[in-house]
PDB file of N, CA and C in Angstrom:
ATOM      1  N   UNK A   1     -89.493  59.508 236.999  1.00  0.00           N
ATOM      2  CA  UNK A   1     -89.542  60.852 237.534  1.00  0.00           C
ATOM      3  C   UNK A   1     -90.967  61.201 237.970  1.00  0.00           C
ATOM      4  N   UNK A   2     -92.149  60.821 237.169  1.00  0.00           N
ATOM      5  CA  UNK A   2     -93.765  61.218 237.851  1.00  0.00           C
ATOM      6  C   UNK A   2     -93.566  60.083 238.849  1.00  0.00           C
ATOM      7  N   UNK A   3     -93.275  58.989 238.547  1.00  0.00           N
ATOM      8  CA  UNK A   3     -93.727  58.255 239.620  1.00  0.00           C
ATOM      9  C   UNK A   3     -92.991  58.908 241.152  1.00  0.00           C
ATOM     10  N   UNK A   4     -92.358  59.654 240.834  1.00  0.00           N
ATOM     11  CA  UNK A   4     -91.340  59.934 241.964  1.00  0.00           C
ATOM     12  C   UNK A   4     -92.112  61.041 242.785  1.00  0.00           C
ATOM     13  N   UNK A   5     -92.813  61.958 241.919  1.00  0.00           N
ATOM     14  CA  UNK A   5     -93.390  63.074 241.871  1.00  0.00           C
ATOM     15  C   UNK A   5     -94.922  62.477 242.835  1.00  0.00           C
ATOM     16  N   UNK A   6     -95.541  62.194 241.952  1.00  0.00           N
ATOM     17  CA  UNK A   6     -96.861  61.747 242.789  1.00  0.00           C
ATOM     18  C   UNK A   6     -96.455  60.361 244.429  1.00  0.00           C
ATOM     19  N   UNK A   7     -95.140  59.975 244.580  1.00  0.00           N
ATOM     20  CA  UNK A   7     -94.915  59.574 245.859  1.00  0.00           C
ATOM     21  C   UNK A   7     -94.611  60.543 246.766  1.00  0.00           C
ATOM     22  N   UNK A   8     -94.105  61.466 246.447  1.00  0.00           N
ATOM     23  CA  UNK A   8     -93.796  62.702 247.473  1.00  0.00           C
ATOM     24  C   UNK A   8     -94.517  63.478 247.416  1.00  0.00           C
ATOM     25  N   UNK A   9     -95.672  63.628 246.669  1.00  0.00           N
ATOM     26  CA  UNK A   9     -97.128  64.239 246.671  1.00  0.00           C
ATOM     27  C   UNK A   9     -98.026  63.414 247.829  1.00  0.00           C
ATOM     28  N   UNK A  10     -97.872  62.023 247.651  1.00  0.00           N
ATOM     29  CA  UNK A  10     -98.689  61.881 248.537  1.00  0.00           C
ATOM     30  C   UNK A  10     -98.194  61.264 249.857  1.00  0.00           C
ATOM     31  N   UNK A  11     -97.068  61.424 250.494  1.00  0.00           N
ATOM     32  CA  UNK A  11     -96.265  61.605 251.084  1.00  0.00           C
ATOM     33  C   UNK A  11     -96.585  62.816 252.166  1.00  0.00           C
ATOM     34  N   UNK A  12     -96.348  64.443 251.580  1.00  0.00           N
ATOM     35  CA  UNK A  12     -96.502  65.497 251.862  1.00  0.00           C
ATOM     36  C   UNK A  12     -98.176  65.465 252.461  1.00  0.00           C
ATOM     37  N   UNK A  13     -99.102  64.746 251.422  1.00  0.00           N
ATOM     38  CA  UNK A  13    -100.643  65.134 251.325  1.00  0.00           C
ATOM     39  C   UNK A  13    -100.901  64.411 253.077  1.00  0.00           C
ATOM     40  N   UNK A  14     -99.949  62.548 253.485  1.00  0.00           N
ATOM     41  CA  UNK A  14    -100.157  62.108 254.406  1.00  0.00           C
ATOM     42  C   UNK A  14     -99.738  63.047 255.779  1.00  0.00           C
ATOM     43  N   UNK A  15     -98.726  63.768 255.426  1.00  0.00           N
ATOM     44  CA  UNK A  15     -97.913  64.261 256.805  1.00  0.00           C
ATOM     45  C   UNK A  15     -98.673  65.396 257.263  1.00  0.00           C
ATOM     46  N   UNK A  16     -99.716  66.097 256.363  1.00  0.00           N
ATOM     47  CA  UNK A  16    -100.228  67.415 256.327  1.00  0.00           C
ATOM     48  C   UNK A  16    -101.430  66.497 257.128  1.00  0.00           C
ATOM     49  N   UNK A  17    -102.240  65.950 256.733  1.00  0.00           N
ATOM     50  CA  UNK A  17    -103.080  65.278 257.521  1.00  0.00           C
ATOM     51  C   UNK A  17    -103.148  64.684 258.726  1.00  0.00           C
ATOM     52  N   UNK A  18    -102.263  64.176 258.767  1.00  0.00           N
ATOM     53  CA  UNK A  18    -101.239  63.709 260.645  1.00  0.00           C
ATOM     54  C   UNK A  18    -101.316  64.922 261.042  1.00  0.00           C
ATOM     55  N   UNK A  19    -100.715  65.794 260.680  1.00  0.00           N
ATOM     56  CA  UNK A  19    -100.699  67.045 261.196  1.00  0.00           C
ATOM     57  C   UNK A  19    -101.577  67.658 261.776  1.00  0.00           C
ATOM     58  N   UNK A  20    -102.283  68.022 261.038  1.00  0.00           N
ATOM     59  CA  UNK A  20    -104.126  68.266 261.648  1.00  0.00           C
ATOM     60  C   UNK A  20    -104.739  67.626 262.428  1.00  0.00           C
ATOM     61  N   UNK A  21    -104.670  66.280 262.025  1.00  0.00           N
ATOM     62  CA  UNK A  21    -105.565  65.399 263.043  1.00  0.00           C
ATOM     63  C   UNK A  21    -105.056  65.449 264.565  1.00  0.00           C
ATOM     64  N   UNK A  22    -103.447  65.784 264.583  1.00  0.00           N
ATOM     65  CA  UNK A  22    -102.726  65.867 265.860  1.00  0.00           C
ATOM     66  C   UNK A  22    -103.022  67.269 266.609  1.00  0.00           C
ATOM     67  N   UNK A  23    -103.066  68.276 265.504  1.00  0.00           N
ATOM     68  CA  UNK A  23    -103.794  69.301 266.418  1.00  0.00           C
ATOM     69  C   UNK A  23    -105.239  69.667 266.888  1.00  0.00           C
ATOM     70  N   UNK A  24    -106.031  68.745 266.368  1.00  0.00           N
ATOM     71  CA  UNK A  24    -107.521  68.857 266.499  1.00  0.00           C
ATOM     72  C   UNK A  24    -107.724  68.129 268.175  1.00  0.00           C
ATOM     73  N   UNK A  25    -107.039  66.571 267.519  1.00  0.00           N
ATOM     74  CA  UNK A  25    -107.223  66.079 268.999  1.00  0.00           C
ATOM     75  C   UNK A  25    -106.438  66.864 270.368  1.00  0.00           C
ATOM     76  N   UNK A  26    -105.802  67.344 270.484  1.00  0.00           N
ATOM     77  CA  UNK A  26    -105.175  68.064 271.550  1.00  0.00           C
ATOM     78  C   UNK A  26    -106.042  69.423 271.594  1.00  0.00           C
ATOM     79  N   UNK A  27    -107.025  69.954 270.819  1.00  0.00           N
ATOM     80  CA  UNK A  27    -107.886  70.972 271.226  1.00  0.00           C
ATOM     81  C   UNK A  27    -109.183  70.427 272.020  1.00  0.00           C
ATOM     82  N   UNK A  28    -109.203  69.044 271.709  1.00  0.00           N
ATOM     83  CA  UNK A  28    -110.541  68.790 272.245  1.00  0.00           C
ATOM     84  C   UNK A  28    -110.316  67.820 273.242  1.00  0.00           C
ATOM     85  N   UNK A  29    -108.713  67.360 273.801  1.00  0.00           N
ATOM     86  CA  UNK A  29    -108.436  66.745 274.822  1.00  0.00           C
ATOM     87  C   UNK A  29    -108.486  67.524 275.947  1.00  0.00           C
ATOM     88  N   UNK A  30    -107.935  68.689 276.049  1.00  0.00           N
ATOM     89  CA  UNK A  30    -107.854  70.246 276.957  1.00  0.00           C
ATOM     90  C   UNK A  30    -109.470  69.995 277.453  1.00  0.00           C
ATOM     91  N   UNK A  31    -110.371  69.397 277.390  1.00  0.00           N
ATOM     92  CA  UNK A  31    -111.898  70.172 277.635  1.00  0.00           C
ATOM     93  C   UNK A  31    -112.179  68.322 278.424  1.00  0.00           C
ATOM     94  N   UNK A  32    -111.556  67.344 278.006  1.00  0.00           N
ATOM     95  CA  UNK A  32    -111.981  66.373 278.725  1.00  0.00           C
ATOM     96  C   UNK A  32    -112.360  65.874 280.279  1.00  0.00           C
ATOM     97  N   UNK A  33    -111.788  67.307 280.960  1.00  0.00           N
ATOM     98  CA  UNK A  33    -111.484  66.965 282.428  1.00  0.00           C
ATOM     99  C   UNK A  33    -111.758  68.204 282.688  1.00  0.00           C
ATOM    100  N   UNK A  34    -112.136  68.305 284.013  1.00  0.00           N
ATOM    101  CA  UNK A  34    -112.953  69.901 285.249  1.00  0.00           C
ATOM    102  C   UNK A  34    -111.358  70.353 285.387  1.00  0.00           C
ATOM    103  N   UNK A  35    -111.219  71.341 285.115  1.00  0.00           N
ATOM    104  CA  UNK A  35    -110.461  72.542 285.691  1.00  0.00           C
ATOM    105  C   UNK A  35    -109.780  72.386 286.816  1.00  0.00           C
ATOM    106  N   UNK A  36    -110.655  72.416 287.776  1.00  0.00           N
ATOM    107  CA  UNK A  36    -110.793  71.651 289.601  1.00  0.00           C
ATOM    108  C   UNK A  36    -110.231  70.503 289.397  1.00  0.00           C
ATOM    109  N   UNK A  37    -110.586  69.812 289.167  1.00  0.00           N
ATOM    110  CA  UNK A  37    -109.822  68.381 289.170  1.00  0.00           C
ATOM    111  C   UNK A  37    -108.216  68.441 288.978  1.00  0.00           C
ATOM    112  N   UNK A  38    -108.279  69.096 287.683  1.00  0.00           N
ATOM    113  CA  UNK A  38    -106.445  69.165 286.879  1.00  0.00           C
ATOM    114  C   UNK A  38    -105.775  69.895 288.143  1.00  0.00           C
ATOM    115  N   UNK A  39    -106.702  70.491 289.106  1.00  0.00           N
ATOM    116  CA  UNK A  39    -105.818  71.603 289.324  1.00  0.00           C
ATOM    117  C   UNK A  39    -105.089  70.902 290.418  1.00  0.00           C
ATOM    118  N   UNK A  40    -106.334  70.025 291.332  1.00  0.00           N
ATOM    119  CA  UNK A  40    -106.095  69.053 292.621  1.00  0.00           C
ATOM    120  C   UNK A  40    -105.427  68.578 292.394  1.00  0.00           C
ATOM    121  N   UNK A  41    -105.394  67.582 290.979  1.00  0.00           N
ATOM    122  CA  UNK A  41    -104.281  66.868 290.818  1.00  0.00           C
ATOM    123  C   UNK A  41    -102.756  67.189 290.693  1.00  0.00           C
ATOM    124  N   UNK A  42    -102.530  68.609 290.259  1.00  0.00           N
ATOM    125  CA  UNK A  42    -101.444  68.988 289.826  1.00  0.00           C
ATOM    126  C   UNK A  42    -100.616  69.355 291.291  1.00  0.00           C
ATOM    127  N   UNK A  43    -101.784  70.088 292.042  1.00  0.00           N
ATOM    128  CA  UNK A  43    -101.109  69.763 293.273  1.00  0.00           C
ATOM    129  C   UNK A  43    -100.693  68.674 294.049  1.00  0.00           C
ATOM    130  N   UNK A  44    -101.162  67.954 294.116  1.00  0.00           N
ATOM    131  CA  UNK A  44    -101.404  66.560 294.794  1.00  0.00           C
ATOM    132  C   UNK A  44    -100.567  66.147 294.178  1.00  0.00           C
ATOM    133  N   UNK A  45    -100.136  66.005 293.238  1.00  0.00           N
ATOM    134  CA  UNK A  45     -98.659  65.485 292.663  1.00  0.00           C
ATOM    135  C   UNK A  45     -97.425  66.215 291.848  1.00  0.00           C
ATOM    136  N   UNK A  46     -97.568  67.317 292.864  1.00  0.00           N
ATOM    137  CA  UNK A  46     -96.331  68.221 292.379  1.00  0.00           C
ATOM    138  C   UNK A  46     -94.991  67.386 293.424  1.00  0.00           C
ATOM    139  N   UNK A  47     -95.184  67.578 294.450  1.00  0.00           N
ATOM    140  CA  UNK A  47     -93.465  66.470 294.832  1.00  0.00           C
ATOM    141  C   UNK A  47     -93.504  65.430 294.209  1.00  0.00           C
ATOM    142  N   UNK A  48     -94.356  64.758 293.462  1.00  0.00           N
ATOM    143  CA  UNK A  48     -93.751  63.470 293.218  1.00  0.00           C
ATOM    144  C   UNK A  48     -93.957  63.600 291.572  1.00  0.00           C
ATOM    145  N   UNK A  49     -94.128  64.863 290.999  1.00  0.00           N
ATOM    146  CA  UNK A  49     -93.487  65.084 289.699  1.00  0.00           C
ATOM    147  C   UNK A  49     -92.040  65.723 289.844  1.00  0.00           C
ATOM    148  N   UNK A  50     -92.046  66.685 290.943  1.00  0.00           N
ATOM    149  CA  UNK A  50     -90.624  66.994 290.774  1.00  0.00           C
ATOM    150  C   UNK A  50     -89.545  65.931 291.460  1.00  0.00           C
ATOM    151  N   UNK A  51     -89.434  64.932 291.842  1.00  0.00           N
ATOM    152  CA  UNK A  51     -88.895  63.383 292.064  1.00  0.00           C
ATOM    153  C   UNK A  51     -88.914  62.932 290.791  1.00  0.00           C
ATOM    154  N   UNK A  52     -89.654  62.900 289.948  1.00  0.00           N
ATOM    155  CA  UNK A  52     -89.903  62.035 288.597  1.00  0.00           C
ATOM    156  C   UNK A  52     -88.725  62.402 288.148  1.00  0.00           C
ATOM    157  N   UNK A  53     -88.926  64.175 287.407  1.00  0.00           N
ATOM    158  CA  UNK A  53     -87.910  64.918 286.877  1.00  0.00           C
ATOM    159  C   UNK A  53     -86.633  64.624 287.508  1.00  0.00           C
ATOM    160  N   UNK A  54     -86.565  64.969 288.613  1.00  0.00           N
ATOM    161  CA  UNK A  54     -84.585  64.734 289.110  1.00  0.00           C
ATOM    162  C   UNK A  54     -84.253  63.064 289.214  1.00  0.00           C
ATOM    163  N   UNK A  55     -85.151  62.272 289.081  1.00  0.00           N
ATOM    164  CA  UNK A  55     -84.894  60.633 288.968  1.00  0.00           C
ATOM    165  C   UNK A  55     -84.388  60.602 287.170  1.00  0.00           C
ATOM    166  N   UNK A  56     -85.217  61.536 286.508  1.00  0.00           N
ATOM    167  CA  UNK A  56     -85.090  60.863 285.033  1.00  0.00           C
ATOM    168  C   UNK A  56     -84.113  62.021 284.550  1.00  0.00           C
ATOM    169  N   UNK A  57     -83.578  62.551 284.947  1.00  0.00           N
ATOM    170  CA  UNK A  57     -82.299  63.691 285.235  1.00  0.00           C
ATOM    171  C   UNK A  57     -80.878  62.518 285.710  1.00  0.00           C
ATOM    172  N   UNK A  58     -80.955  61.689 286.530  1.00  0.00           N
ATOM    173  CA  UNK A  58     -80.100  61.596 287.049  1.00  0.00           C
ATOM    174  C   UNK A  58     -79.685  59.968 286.422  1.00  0.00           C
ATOM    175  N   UNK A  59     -80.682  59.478 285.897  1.00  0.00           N
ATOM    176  CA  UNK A  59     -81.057  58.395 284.798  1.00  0.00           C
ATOM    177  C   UNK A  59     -80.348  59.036 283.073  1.00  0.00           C
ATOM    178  N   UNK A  60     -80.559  60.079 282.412  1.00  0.00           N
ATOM    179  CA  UNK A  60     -79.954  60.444 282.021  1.00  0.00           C
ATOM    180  C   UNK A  60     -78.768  60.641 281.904  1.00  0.00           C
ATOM    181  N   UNK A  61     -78.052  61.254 283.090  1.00  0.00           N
ATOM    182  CA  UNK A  61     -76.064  60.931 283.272  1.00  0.00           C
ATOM    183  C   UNK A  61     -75.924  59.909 283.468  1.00  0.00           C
ATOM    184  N   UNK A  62     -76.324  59.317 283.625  1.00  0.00           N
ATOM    185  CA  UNK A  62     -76.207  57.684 283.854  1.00  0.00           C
ATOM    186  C   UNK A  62     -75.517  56.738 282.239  1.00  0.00           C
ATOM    187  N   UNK A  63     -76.834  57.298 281.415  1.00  0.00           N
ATOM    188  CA  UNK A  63     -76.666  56.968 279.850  1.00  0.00           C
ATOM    189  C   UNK A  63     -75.024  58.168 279.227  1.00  0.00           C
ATOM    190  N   UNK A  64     -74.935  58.844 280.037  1.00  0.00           N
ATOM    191  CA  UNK A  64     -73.516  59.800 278.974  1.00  0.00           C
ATOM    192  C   UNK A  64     -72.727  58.962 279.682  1.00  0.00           C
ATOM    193  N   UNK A  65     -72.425  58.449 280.597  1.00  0.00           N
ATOM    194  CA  UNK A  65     -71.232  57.793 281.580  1.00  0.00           C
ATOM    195  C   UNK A  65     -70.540  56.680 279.976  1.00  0.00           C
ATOM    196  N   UNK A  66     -69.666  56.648 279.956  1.00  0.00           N
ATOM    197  CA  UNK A  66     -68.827  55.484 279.493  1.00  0.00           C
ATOM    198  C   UNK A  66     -68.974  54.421 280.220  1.00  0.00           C
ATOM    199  N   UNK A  67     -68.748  54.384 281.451  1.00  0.00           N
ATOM    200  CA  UNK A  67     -68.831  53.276 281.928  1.00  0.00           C
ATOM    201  C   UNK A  67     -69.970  52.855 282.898  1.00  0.00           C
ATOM    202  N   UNK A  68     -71.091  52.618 282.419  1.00  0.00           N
ATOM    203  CA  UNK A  68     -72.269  52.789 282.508  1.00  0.00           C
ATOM    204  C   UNK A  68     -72.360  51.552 284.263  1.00  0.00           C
ATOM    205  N   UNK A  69     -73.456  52.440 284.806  1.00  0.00           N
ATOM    206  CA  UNK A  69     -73.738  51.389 286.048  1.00  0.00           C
ATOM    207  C   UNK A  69     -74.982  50.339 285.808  1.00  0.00           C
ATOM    208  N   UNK A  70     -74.942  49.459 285.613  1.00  0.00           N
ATOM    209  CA  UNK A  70     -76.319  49.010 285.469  1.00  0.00           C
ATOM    210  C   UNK A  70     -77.338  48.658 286.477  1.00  0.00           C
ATOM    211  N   UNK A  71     -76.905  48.124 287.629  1.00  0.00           N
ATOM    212  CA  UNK A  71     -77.388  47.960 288.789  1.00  0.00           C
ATOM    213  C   UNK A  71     -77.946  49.436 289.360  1.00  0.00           C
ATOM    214  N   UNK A  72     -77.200  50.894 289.007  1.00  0.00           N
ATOM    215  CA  UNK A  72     -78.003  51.891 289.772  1.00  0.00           C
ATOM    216  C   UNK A  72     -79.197  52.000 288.163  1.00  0.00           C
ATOM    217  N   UNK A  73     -78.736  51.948 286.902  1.00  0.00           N
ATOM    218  CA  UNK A  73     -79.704  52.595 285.905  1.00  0.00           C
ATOM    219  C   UNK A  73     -80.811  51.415 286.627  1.00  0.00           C
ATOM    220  N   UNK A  74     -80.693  50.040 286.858  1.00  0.00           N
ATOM    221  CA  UNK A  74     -81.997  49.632 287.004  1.00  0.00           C
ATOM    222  C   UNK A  74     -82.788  50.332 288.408  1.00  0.00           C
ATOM    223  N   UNK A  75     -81.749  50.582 288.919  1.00  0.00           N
ATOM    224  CA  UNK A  75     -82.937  51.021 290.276  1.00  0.00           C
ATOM    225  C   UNK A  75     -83.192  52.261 290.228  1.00  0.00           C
ATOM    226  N   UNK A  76     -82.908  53.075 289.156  1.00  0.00           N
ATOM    227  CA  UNK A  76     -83.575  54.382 288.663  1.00  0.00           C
ATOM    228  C   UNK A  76     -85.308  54.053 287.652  1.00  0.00           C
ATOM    229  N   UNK A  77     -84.350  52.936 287.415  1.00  0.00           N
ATOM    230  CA  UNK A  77     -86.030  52.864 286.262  1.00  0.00           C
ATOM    231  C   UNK A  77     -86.717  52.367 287.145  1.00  0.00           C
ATOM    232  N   UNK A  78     -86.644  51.273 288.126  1.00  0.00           N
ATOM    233  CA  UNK A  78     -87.578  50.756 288.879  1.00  0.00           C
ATOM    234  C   UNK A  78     -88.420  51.993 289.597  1.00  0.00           C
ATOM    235  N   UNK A  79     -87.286  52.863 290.055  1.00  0.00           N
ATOM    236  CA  UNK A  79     -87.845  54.753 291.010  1.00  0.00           C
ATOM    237  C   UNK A  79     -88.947  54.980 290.212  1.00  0.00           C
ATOM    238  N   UNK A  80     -88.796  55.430 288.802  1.00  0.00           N
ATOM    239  CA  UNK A  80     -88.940  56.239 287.913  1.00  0.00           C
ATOM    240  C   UNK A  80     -90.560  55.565 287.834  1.00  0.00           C
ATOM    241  N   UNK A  81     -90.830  54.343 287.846  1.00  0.00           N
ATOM    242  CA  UNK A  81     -92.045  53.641 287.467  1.00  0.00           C
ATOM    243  C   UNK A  81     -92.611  53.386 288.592  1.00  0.00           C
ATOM    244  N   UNK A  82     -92.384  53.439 289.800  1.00  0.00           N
ATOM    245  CA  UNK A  82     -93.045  53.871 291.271  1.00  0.00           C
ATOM    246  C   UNK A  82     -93.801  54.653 291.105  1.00  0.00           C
ATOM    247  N   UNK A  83     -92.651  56.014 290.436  1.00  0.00           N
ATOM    248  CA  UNK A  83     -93.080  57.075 290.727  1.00  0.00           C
ATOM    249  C   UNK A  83     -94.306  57.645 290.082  1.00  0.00           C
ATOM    250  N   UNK A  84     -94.340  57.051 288.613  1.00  0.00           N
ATOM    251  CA  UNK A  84     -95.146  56.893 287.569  1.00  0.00           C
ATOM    252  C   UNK A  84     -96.420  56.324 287.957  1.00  0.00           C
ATOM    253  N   UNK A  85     -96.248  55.199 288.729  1.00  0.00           N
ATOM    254  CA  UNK A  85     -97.642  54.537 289.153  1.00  0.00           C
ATOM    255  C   UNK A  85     -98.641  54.914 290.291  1.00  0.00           C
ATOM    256  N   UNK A  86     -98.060  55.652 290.924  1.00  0.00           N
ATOM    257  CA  UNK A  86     -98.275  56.824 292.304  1.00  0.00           C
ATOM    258  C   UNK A  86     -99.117  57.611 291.269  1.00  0.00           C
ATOM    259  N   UNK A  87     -98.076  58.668 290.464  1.00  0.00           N
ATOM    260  CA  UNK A  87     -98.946  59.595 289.534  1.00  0.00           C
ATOM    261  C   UNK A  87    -100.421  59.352 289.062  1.00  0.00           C
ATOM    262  N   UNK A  88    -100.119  57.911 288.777  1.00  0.00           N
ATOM    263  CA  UNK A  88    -101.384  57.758 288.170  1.00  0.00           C
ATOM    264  C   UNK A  88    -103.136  56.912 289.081  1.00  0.00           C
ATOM    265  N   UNK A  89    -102.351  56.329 290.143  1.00  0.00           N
ATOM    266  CA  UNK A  89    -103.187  56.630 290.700  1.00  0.00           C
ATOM    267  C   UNK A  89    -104.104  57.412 291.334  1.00  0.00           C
ATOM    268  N   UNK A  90    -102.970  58.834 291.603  1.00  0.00           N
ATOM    269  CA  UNK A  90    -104.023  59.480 291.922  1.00  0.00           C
ATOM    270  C   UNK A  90    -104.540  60.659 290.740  1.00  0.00           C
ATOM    271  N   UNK A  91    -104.623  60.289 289.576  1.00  0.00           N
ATOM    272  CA  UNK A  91    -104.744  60.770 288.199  1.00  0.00           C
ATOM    273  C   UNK A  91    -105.955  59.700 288.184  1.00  0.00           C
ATOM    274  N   UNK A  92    -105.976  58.362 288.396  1.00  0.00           N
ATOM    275  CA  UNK A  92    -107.300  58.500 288.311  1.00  0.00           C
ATOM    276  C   UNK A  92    -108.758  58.224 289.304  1.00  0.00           C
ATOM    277  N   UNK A  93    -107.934  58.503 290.796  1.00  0.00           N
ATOM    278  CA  UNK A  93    -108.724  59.006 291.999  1.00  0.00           C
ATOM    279  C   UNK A  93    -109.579  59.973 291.703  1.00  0.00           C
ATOM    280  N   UNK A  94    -109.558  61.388 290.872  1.00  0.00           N
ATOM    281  CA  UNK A  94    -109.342  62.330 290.333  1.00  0.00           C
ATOM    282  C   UNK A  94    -110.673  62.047 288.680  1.00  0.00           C
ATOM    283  N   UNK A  95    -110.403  61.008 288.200  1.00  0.00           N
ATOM    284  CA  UNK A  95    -110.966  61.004 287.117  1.00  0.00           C
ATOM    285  C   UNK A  95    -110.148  61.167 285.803  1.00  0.00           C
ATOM    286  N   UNK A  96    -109.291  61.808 285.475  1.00  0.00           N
ATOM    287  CA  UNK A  96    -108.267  62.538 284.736  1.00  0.00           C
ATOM    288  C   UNK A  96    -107.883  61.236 283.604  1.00  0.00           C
ATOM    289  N   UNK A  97    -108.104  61.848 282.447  1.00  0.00           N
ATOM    290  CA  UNK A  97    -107.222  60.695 281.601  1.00  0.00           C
ATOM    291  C   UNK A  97    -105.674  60.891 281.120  1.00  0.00           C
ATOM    292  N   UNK A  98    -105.536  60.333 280.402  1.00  0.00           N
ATOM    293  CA  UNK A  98    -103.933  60.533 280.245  1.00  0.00           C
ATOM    294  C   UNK A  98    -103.377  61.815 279.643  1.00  0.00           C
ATOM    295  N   UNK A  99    -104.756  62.303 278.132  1.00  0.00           N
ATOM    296  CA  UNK A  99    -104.480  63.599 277.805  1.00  0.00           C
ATOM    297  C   UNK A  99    -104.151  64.723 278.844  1.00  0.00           C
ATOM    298  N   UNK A 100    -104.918  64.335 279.721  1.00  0.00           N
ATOM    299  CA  UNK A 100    -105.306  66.179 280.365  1.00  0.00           C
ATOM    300  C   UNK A 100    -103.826  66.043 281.987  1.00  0.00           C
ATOM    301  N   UNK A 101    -102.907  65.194 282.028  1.00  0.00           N
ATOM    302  CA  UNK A 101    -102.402  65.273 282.737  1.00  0.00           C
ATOM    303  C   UNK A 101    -100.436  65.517 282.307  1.00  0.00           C
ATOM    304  N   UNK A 102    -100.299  66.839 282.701  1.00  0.00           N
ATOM    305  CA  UNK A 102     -98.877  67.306 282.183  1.00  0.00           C
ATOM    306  C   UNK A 102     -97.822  67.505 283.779  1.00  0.00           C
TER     307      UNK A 102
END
């Protein structure tokens, strides 16, 4: 029963610490990149985030289907990682690391 006690003590003590450390770094990722930049970028790849979204939307019904297509799910993921690699090029034309880009 202690032994049970001090595992879910330090259990709790690990998850509380993850915890923190996960919100610290995301306060000080926000400041890694110019304002200007996030902003260019967000424009500069607003059609081909909203393509991402209705590709990984439509990749999704794909997975509820029973009778699943595999030939279109692959040429959704193949879309989906185009589309992804576009993003990121010009994410880092831009400078931008992975934090600061939503």
């Amino acid at each position: 029963m202690k032994k049970n006690m001090i595992v879910g003590i330090a259990v709790a003590a690990g998850m509380l610490s993850f915890g923190a450390l996960s919100a610290s770094a995301v306060d000080s990722c926000g400041k890694c990149a110019d304002k200007q930049a996030v902003q260019q970028f967000t424009q500069e790849t607003a059609a081909l985030s909203s393509a991402l979204r209705a590709k990984d939307i439509e990749l999704r019904e794909q997975y509820t289907y029973e009778g699943i297509d595999i030939r279109k799910v692959s040429v959704l993921e193949t879309e989906l990682k185009d589309l992804k690699d576009k993003i990121n090029v010009v994410a880092q034309k831009y400078g931008l690391p992975a934090c600061s880009r939503s």
